[in-house]
Protein backbone atom coordinates (compact mmCIF):
# COMPACT_ATOMS: atom_id res chain seq x y z
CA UNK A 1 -5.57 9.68 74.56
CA UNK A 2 -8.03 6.72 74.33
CA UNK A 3 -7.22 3.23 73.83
CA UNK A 4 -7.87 3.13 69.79
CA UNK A 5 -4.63 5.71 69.66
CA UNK A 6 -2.51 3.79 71.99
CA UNK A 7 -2.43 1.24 70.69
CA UNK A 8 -1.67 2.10 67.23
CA UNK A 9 1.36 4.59 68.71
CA UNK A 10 1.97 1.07 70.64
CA UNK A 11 2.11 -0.54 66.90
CA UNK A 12 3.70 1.87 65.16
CA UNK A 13 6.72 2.37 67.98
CA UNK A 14 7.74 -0.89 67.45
CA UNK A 15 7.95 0.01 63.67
CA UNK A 16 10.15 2.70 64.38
CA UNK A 17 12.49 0.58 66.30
CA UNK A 18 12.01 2.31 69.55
CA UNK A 19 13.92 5.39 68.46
CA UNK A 20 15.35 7.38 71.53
CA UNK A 21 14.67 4.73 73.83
CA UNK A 22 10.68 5.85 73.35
CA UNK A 23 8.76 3.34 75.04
CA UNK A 24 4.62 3.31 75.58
CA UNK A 25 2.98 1.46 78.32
CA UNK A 26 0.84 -1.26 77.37
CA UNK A 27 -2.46 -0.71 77.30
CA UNK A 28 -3.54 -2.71 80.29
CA UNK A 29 -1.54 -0.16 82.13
CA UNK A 30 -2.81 2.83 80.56
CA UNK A 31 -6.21 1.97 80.81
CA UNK A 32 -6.05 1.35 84.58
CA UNK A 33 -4.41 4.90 84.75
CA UNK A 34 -6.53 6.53 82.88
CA UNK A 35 -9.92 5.06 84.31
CA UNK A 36 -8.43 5.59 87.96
CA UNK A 37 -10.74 8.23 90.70
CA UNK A 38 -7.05 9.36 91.35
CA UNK A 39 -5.82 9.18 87.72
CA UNK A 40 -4.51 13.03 88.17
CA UNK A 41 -2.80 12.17 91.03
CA UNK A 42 -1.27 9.47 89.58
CA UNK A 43 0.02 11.33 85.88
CA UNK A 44 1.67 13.90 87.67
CA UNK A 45 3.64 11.74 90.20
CA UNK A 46 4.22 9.58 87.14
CA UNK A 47 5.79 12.40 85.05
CA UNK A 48 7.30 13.95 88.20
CA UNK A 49 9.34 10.89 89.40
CA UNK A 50 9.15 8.18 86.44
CA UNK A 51 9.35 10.78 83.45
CA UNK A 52 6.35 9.29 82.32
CA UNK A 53 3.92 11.62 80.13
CA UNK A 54 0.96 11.43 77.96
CA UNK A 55 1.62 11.75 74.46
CA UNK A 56 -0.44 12.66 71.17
CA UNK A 57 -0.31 11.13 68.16
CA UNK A 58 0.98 14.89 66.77
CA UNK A 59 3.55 15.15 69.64
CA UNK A 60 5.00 11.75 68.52
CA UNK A 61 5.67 12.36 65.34
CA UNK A 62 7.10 15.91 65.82
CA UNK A 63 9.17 13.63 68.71
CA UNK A 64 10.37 11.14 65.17
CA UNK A 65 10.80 14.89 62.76
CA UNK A 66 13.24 16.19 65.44
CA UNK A 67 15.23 12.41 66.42
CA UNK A 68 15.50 12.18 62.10
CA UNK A 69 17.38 16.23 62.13
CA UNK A 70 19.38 15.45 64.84
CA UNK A 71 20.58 12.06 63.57
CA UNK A 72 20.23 12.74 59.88
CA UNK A 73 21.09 8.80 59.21
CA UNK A 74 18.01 6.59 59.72
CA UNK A 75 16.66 5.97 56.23
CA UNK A 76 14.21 3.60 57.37
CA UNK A 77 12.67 5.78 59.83
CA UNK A 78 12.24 8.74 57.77
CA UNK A 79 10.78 6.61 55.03
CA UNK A 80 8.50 5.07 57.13
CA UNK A 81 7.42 8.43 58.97
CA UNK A 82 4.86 9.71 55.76
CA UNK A 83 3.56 6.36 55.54
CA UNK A 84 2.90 6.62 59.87
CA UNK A 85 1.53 10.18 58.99
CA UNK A 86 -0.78 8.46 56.02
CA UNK A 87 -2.22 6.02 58.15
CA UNK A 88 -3.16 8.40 61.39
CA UNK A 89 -4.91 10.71 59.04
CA UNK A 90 -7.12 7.92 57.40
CA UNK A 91 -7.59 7.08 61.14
CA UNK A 92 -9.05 9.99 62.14
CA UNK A 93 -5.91 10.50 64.69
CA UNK A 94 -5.03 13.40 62.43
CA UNK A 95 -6.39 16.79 61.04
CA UNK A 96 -5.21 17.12 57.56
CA UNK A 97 -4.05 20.61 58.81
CA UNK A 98 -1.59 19.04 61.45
CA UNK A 99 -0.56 16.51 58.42
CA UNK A 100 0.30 19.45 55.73
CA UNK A 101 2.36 20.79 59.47
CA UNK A 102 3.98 17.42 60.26
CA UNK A 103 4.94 16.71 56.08
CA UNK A 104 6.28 20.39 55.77
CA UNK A 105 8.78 20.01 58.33
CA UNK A 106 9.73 16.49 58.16
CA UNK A 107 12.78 15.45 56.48
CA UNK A 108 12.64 13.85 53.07
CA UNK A 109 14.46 11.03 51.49
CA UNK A 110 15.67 11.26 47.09
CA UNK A 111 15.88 9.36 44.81
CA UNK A 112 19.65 8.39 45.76
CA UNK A 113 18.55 7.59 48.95
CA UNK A 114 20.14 10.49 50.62
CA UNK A 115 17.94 12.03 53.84
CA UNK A 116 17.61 15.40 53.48
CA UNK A 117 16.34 17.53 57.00
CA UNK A 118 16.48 21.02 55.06
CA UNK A 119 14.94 22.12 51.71
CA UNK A 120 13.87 24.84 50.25
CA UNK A 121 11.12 23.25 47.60
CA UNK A 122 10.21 19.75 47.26
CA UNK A 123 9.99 18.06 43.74
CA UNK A 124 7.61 15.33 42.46
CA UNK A 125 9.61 11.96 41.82
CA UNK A 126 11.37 12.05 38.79
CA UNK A 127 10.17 8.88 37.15
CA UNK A 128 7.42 10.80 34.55
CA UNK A 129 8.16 13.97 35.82
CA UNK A 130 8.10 17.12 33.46
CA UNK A 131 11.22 18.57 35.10
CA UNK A 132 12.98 15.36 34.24
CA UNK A 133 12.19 15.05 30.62
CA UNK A 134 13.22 18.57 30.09
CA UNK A 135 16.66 18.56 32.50
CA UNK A 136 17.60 15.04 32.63
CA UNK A 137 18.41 15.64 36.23
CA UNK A 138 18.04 18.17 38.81
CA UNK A 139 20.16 21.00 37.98
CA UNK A 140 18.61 22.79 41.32
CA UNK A 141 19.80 20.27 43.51
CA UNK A 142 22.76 22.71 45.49
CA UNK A 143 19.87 25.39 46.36
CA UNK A 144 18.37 22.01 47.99
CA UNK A 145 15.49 21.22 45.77
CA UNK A 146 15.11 17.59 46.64
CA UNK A 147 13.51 15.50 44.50
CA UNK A 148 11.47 13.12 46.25
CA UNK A 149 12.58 9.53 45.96
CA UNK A 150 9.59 7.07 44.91
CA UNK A 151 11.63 4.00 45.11
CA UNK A 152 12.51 4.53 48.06
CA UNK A 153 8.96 5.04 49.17
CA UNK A 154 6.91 2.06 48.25
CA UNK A 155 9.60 0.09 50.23
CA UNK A 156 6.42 0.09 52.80
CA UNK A 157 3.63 1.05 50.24
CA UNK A 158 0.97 -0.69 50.55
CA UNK A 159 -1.50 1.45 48.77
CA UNK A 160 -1.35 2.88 45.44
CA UNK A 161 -2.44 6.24 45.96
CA UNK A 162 0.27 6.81 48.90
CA UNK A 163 2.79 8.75 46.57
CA UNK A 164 -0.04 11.40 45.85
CA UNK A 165 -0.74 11.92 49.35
CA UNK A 166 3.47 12.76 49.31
CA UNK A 167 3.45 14.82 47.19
CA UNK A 168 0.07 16.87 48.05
CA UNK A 169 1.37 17.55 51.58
CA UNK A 170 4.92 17.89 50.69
CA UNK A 171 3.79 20.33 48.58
CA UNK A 172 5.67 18.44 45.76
CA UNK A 173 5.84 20.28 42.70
CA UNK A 174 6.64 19.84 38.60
CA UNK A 175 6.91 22.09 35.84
CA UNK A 176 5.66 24.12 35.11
CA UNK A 177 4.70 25.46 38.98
CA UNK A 178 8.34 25.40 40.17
CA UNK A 179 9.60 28.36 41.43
CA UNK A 180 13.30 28.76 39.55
CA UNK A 181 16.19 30.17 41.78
CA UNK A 182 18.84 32.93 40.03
CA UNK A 183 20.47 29.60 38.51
CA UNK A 184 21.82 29.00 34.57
CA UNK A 185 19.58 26.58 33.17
CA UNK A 186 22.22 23.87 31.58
CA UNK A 187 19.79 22.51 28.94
CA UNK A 188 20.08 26.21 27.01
CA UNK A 189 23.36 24.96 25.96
CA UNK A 190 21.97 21.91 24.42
CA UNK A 191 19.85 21.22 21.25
CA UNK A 192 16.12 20.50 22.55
CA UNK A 193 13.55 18.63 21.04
CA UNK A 194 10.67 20.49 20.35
CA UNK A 195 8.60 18.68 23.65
CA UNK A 196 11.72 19.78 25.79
CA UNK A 197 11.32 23.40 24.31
CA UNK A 198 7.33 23.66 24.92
CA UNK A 199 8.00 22.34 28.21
CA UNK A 200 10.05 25.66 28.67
CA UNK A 201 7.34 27.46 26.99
CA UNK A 202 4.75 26.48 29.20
CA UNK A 203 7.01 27.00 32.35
CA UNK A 204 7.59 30.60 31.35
CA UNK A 205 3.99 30.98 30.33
CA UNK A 206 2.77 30.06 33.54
CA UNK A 207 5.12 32.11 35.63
CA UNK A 208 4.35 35.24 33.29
CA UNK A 209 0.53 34.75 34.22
CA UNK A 210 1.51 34.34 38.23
CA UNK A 211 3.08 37.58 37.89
CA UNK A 212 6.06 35.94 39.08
CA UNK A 213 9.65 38.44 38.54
CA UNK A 214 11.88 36.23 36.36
CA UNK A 215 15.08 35.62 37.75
CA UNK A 216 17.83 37.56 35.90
CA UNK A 217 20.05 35.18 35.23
CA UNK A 218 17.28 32.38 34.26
CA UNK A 219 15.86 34.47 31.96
CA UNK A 220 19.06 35.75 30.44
CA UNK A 221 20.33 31.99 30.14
CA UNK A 222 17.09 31.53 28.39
CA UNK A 223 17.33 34.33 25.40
CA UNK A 224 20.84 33.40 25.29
CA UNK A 225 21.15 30.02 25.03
CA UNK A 226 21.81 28.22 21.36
CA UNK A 227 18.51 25.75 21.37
CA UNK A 228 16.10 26.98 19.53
CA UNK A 229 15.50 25.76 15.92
CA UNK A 230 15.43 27.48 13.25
CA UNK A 231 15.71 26.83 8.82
CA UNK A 232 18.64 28.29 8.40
CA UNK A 233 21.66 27.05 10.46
CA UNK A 234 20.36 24.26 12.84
CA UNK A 235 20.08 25.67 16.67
CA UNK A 236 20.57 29.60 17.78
CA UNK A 237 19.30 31.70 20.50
CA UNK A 238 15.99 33.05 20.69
CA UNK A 239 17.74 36.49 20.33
CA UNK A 240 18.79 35.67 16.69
CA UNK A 241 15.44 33.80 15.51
CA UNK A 242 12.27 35.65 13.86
CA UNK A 243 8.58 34.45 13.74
CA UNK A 244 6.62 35.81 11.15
CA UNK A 245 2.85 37.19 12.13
CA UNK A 246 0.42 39.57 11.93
CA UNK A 247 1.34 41.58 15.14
CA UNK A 248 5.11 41.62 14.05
CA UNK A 249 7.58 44.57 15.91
CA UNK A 250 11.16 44.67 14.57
CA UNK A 251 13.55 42.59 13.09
CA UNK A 252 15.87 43.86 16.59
CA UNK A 253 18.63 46.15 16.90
CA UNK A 254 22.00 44.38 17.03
CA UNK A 255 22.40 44.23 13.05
CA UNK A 256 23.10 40.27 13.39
CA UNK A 257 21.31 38.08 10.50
CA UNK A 258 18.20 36.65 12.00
CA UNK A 259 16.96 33.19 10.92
CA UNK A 260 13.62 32.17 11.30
CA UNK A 261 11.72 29.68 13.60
CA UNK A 262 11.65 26.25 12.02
CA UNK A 263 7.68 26.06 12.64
CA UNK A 264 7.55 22.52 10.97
CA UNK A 265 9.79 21.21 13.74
CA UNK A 266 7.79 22.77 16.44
CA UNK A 267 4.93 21.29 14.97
CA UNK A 268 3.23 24.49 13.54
CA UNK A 269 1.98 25.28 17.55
CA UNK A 270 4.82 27.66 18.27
CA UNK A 271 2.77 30.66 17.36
CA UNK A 272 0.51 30.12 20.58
CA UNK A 273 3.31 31.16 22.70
CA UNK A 274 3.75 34.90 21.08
CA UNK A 275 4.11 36.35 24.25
CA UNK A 276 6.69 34.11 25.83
CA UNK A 277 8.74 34.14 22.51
CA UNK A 278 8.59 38.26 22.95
CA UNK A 279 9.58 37.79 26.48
CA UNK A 280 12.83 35.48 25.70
CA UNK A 281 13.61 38.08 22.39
CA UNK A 282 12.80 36.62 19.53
CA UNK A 283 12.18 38.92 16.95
CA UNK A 284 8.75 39.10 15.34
CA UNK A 285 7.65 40.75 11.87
CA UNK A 286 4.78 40.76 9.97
CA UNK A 287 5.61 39.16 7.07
CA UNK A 288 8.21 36.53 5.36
CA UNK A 289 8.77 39.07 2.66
CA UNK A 290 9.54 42.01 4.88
CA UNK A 291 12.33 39.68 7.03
CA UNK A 292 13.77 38.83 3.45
CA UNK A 293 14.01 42.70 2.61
CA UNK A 294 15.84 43.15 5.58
CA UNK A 295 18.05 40.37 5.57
CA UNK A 296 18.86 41.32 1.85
CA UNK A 297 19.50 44.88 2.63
CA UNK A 298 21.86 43.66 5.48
CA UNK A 299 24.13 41.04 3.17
CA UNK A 300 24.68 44.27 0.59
CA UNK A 301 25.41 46.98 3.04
CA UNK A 302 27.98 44.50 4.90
CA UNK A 303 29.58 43.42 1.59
CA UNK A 304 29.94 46.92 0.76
CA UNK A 305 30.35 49.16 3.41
CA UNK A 306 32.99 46.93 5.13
CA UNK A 307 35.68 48.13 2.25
CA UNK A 308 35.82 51.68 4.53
CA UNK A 309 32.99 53.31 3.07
CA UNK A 310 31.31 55.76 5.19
CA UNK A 311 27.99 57.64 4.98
CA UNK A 312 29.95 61.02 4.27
CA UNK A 313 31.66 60.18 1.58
CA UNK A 314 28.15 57.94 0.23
CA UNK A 315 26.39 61.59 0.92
CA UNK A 316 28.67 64.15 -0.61
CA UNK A 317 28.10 61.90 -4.22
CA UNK A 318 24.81 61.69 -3.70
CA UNK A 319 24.61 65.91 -3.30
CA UNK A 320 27.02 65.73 -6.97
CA UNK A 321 24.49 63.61 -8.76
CA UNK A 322 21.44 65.99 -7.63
CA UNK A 323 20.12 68.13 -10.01
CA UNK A 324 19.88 71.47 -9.09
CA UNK A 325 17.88 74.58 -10.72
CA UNK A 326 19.37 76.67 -13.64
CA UNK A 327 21.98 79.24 -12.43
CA UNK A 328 22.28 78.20 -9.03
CA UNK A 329 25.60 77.44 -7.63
CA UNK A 330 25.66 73.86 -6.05
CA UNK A 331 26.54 73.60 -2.45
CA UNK A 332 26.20 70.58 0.36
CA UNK A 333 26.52 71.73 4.35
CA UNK A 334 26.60 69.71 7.17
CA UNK A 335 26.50 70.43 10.75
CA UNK A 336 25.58 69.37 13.84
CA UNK A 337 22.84 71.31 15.71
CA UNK A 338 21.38 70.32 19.55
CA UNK A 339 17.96 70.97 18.15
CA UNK A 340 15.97 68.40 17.41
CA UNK A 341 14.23 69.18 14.48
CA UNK A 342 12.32 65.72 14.69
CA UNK A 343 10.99 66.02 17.82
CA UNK A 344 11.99 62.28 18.25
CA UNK A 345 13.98 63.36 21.62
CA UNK A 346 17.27 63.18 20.08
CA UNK A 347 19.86 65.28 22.11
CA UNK A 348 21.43 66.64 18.63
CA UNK A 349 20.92 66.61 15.21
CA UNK A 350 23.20 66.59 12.00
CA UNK A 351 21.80 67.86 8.94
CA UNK A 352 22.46 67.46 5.57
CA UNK A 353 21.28 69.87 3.14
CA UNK A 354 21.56 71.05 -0.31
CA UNK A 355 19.94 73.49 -2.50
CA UNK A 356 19.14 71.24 -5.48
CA UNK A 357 15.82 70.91 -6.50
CA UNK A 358 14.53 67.86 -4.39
CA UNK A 359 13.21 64.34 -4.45
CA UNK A 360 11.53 62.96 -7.19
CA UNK A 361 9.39 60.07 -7.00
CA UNK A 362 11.74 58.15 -8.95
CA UNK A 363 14.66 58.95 -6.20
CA UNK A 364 12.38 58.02 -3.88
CA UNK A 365 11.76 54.34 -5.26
CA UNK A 366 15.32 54.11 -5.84
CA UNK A 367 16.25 54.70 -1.85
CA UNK A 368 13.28 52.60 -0.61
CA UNK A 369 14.57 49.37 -2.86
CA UNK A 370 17.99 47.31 -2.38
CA UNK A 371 18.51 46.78 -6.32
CA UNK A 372 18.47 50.02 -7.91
CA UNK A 373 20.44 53.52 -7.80
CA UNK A 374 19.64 57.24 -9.19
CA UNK A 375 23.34 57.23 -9.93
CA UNK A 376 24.92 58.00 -13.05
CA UNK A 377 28.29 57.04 -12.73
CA UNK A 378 28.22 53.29 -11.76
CA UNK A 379 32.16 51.50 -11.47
CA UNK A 380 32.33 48.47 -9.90
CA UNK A 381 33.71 49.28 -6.73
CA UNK A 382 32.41 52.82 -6.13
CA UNK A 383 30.26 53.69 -3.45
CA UNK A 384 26.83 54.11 -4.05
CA UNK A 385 26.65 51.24 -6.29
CA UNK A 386 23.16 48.62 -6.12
CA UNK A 387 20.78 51.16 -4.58
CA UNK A 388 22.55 51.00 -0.74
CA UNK A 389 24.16 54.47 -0.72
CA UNK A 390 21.65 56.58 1.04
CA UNK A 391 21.27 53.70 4.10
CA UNK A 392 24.50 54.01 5.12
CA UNK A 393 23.15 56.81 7.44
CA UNK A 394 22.13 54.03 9.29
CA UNK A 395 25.40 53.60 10.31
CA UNK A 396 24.86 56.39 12.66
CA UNK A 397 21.32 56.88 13.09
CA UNK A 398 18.44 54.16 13.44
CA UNK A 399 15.96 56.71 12.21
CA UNK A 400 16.70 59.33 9.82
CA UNK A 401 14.76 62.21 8.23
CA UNK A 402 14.16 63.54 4.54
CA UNK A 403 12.53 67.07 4.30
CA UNK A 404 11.56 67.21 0.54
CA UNK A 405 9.58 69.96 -0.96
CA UNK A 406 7.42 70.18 1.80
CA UNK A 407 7.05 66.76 2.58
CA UNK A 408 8.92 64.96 5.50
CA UNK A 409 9.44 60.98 5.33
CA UNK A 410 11.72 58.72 7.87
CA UNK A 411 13.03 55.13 7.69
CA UNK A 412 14.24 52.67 10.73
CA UNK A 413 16.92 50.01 10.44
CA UNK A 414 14.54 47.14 10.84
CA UNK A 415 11.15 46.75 10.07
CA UNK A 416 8.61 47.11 11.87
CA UNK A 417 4.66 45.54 12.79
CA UNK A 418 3.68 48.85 10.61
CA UNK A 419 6.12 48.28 7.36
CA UNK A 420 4.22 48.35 4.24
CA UNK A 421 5.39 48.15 0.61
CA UNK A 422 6.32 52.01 0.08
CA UNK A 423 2.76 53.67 -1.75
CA UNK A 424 3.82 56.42 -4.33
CA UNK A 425 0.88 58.30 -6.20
CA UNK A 426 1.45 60.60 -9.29
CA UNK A 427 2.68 63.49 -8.92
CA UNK A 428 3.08 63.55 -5.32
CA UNK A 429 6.54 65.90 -4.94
């Protein structure tokens, strides 16, 4: 060690309050060792008999990194240990390699002035942090994320820039680069502003693009969790909200009422986070008019079909209102086959036939709209009545089949990116 590091470990020792009883010999002393013809002589009876041993400026502060986890009480020293760290790099007594070492394992103090010795990441301060604006606190503090504590730093700050040397070989993070443990998030409970949810957005966004597997029971929290807004009701899950587009799937599966996103109050930008929104479950369809269809179609069939109704019943009226060819004696079957006659990779298959004379386009328009019927006997009360009779198949299958004088047509409960208003030409059946 030459003089120029001695006597800053000299300086800095003193500092430290001579932790350990660690005490350096002045430099008059070392020098005259050190420039000694028998200075190997002399080091090795000195460490032999007097415990006396050359030290680094690495060794010492691994020396003040293992006194501060043993002890795991002397603020002062662990707060001033960065700052020693800080000052030996921009002295050349330190690689920045053995600096990102030294920082990595040292312990850390927070905000509330606890000292921490273990962790498993390190935050930036919370004063204009991202994670703070969005939490409010840290909600990942039991699986020891520790927030770094920038008060408690620039007690011996003396340069500005010292709390982004911290945090670069801390490895300090903020949203959206934190890595999220298999945690609830608490804020999906709560109502968030729209820069709280974007701030979420951009969190998922970025650990989608680092290929980074999604914790199950972050993500789940996330879909789940009643703060997203939408124009209908105030705040619901992303589960139960729609976004209209262009590149629109389905209106989902659960047969809940969807309401849409309240774009306005995300400030017309949620759209640039399609992905992310598919990721969490919100629903997405092509048009407002198509999610309007549906939701219609859903109000009447629940109004309806929840006096006891079923799609048998529904069917075997429908087969008494067909019209069927002159001479021909009417007749309905039903029966359930394990061939799947729609090569959809159903296990089984029910059919319904009948030997009337088929659709005409006018049935046709009649099942494919919510308002009207091909019935002829319409009491309030029946079943059948405004047009819904024919979707109560949905009830029991999310895709059924019409085979129609050679043609063969389907419908799904919930729209989809491909739904068009239905096309008939002239003539067609």
């Amino acid at each position: 060690m030459n003089t120029q590091e001695h006597g800053w470990l000299i300086k800095c020792n003193q500092k430290f309050g001579f932790l350990s009883n660690l005490y350096l010999l002045p430099i008059e002393i070392q020098e005259g060792i050190t420039t000694h013809k028998s200075r190997y002589f002399l080091c090795a009876w000195l460490l032999l008999h007097v415990m006396v041993s050359n030290v680094t400026v690495q060794e010492y502060g691994n020396f003040i990194i293992e006194y501060l986890a043993e002890k795991n009480s002397n603020l002062n020293a662990a707060i001033l240990l960065p700052h020693f760290l800080h000052k030996s790099m921009e002295n050349k007594f330190l690689w920045e390699s053995q600096v990102f070492e030294l920082c990595h394992k040292m312990p850390i103090v927070d905000g509330s002035g606890t000292l921490h010795a273990e962790r498993t990441a390190t935050l930036v301060p919370e004063n204009g942090s991202k994670w703070m604006k969005l939490f409010g606190w840290n909600p990942f503090a039991e699986n020891k994320y520790i927030a770094l504590g920038g008060n408690a730093y620039d007690k011996f700050s003396e340069r500005a820039n010292f709390m982004n040397f911290l945090c670069k070989y801390t490895k300090a993070v903020d949203l959206p680069e934190i890595s999220p443990p298999n945690v609830r998030l608490p804020i999906t409970c709560c109502q968030l502003s729209a820069e709280q949810a974007f701030l979420l957005l951009d969190w998922i966004k970025f650990l989608r693009e680092k290929a980074t597997k999604l914790p199950e029971l972050f993500i789940q929290n996330i879909r789940n969790g009643k703060w997203m807004k939408n124009t209908i009701n105030g705040f619901s899950s992303p589960t139960q909200c729609v976004l209209f587009g262009p590149q629109g799937n389905s209106c989902g599966s659960s047969g809940d009422l969807l309401f849409p996103i309240d774009e306005h109050f995300y400030e017309n930008r949620i759209n640039m986070y399609k992905d992310e929104l598919k990721l969490i479950g919100v629903n997405m369809i092509c048009s407002k008019e198509t999610w309007e269809l549906y939701v219609a179609a859903q109000r009447l069939a629940d109004k309806i079909y929840n006096h006891g109704f079923n799609f048998v019943s529904e069917l075997i009226q429908i087969a008494e209102e067909n019209t069927y060819p002159s001479g021909v004696r009417p007749f309905l079957e039903l029966k359930v086959t394990p061939r799947d006659i729609t090569f959809s990779g159903s296990l089984q298959t029910l059919i319904v036939a009948s030997n009337d004379v088929g659709f005409s386009e006018h049935d046709i328009d009649a099942i494919c709209s919510i308002g009207k019927s091909t019935k002829r006997r319409r009491h309030d009360g029946l079943i059948g009545q405004r047009g819904i009779g024919f979707k109560s198949v949905l009830e029991i299958s999310q895709k059924p089949y019409i085979f129609s004088n050679g043609y063969q047509i389907t419908f799904t409960e919930a729209p989809g990116h491909s739904v068009q208003s239905p096309l008939f030409l002239n003539g067609w059946i």
